[in-house]
Structures are given as C-alpha cells and as structure tokens.
Protein backbone atom coordinates (compact mmCIF):
# COMPACT_ATOMS: atom_id res chain seq x y z
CA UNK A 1 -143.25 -87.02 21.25
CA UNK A 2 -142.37 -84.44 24.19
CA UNK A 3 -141.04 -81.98 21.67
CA UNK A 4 -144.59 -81.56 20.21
CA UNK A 5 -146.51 -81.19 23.15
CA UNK A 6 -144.00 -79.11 24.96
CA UNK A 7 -143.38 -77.04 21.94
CA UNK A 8 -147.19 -76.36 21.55
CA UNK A 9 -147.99 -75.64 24.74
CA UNK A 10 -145.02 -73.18 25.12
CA UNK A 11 -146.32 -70.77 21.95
CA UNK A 12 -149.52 -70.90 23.34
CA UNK A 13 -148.41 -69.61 27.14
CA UNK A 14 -147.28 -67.23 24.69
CA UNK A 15 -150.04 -66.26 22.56
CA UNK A 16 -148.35 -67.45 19.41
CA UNK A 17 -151.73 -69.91 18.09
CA UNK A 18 -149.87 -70.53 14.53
CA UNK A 19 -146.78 -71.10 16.18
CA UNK A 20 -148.66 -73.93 18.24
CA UNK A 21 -150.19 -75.39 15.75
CA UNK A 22 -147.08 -76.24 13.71
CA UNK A 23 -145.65 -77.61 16.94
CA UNK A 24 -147.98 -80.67 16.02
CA UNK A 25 -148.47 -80.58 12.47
CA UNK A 26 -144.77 -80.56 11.25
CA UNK A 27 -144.22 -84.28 12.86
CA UNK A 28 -147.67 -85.45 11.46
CA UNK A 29 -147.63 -84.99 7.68
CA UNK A 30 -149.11 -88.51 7.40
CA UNK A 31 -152.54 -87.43 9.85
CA UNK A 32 -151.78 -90.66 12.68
CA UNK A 33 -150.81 -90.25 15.42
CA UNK A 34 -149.56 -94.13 15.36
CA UNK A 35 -147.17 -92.71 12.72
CA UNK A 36 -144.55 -90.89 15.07
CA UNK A 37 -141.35 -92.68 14.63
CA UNK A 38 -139.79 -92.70 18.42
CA UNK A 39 -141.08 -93.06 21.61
CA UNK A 40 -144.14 -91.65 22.87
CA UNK A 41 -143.43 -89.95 26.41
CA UNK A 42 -146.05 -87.92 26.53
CA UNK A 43 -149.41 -88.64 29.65
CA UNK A 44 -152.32 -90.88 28.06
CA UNK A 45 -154.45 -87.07 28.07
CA UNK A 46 -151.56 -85.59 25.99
CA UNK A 47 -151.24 -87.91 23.50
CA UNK A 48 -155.15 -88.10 23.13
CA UNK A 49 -155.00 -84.16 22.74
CA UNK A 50 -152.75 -84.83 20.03
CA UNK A 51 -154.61 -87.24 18.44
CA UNK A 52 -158.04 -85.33 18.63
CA UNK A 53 -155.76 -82.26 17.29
CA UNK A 54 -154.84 -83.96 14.52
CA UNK A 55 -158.32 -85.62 13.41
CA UNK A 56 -159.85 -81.98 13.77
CA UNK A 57 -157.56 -80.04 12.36
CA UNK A 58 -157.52 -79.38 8.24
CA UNK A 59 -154.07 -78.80 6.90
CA UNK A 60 -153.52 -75.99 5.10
CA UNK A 61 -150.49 -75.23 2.62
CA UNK A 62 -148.38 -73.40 5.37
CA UNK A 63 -148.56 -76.89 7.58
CA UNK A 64 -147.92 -78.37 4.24
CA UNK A 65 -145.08 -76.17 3.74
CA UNK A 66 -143.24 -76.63 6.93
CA UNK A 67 -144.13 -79.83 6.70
CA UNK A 68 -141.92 -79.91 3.77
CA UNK A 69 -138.85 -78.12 4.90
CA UNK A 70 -138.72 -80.29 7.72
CA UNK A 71 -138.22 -83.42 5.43
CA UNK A 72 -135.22 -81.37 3.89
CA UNK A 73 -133.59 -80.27 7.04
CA UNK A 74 -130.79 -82.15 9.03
CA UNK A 75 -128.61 -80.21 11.94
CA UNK A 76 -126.08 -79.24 9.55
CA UNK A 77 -128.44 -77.76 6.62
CA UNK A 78 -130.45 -79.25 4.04
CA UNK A 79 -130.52 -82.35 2.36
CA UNK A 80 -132.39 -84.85 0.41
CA UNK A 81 -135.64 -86.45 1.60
CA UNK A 82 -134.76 -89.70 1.41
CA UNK A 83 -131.84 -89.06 3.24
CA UNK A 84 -134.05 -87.09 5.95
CA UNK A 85 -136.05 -90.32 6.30
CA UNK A 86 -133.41 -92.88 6.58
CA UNK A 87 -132.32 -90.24 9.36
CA UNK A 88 -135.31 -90.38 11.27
CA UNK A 89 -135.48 -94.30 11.32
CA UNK A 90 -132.05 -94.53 12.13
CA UNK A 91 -132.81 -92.46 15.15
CA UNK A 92 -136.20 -93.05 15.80
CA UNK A 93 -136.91 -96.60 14.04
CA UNK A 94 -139.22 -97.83 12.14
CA UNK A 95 -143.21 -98.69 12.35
CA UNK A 96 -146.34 -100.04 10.00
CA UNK A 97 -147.16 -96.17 8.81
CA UNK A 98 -142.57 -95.24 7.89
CA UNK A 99 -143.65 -96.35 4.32
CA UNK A 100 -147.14 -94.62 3.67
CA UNK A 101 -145.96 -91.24 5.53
C-alpha cells in the first residue's frame, strides 16, 4: 500500500489536491480499506489516514473513471477486466473483499 500513500503525499508537496486524491481512490473502488490485495507497508497512522480518507470521501465519476481504466490497464496496454483481476491476485493474492470489489 506504499504506492498510495507515497503517491498522495507527493502531489500534495506539490499542490496537485486532485492528483492526491486519485492516489487513494484508484486502488479503493470497493470503499475498504481491508480490500487492498497485497501487503500493507504503510505506519499504523498512515493506513488509518487512509482509511478515514476513504470513509469521508464521496466518489465522484472522475474517481469512478480512473477507477475504471485502471481495471483495463496492464504494463503492456489494455486488456480485459477479468484478466486485470486475475493479475492482481496473482501478484497480490487474494482476501474476503477480491469477490465483492
């Protein structure tokens, strides 16, 4: 979960708010934070930012939309959803929330 927090805090050392909010919203589109696939390395304050970011924040259709084209995106271009998923889990693996996200 590094990326997120990392990415987030980087756009907003740079004044970019939007930017920083899609830094968490893109890897949340199911709005739990126990849903990450992977390992959580971010600090127990961190990880509670992200989870009080996520419970106050209202997605709109721009987080939606992102959202989206990151469930059709692999390194080399785009590519199915389900295809995306089994991606994820393959690299990530697999928790209670894979199925409802």
């Amino acid at each position: 979960m590094r990326h997120i927090i990392d990415g987030y805090k980087y756009m907003k050392s740079l004044s970019y708010d939007i930017c920083a909010r899609i830094c968490l919203t893109h890897s949340f589109p199911y709005k739990d934070i126990r849903s990450y696939n992977g390992q959580n390395d971010c600090a127990t304050e961190e990880t509670e930012f992200i989870k009080r970011f996520l419970d106050n924040t209202e997605y709109d259709n721009y987080d939606r939309l992102i959202q989206l084209c990151d469930a059709l995106a692999l390194p080399d271009g785009a590519t199915y959803i389900e295809k995306r998923l089994v991606d994820v889990v393959m690299r990530r693996g697999f928790n209670d929330l894979t199925i409802p996200k």
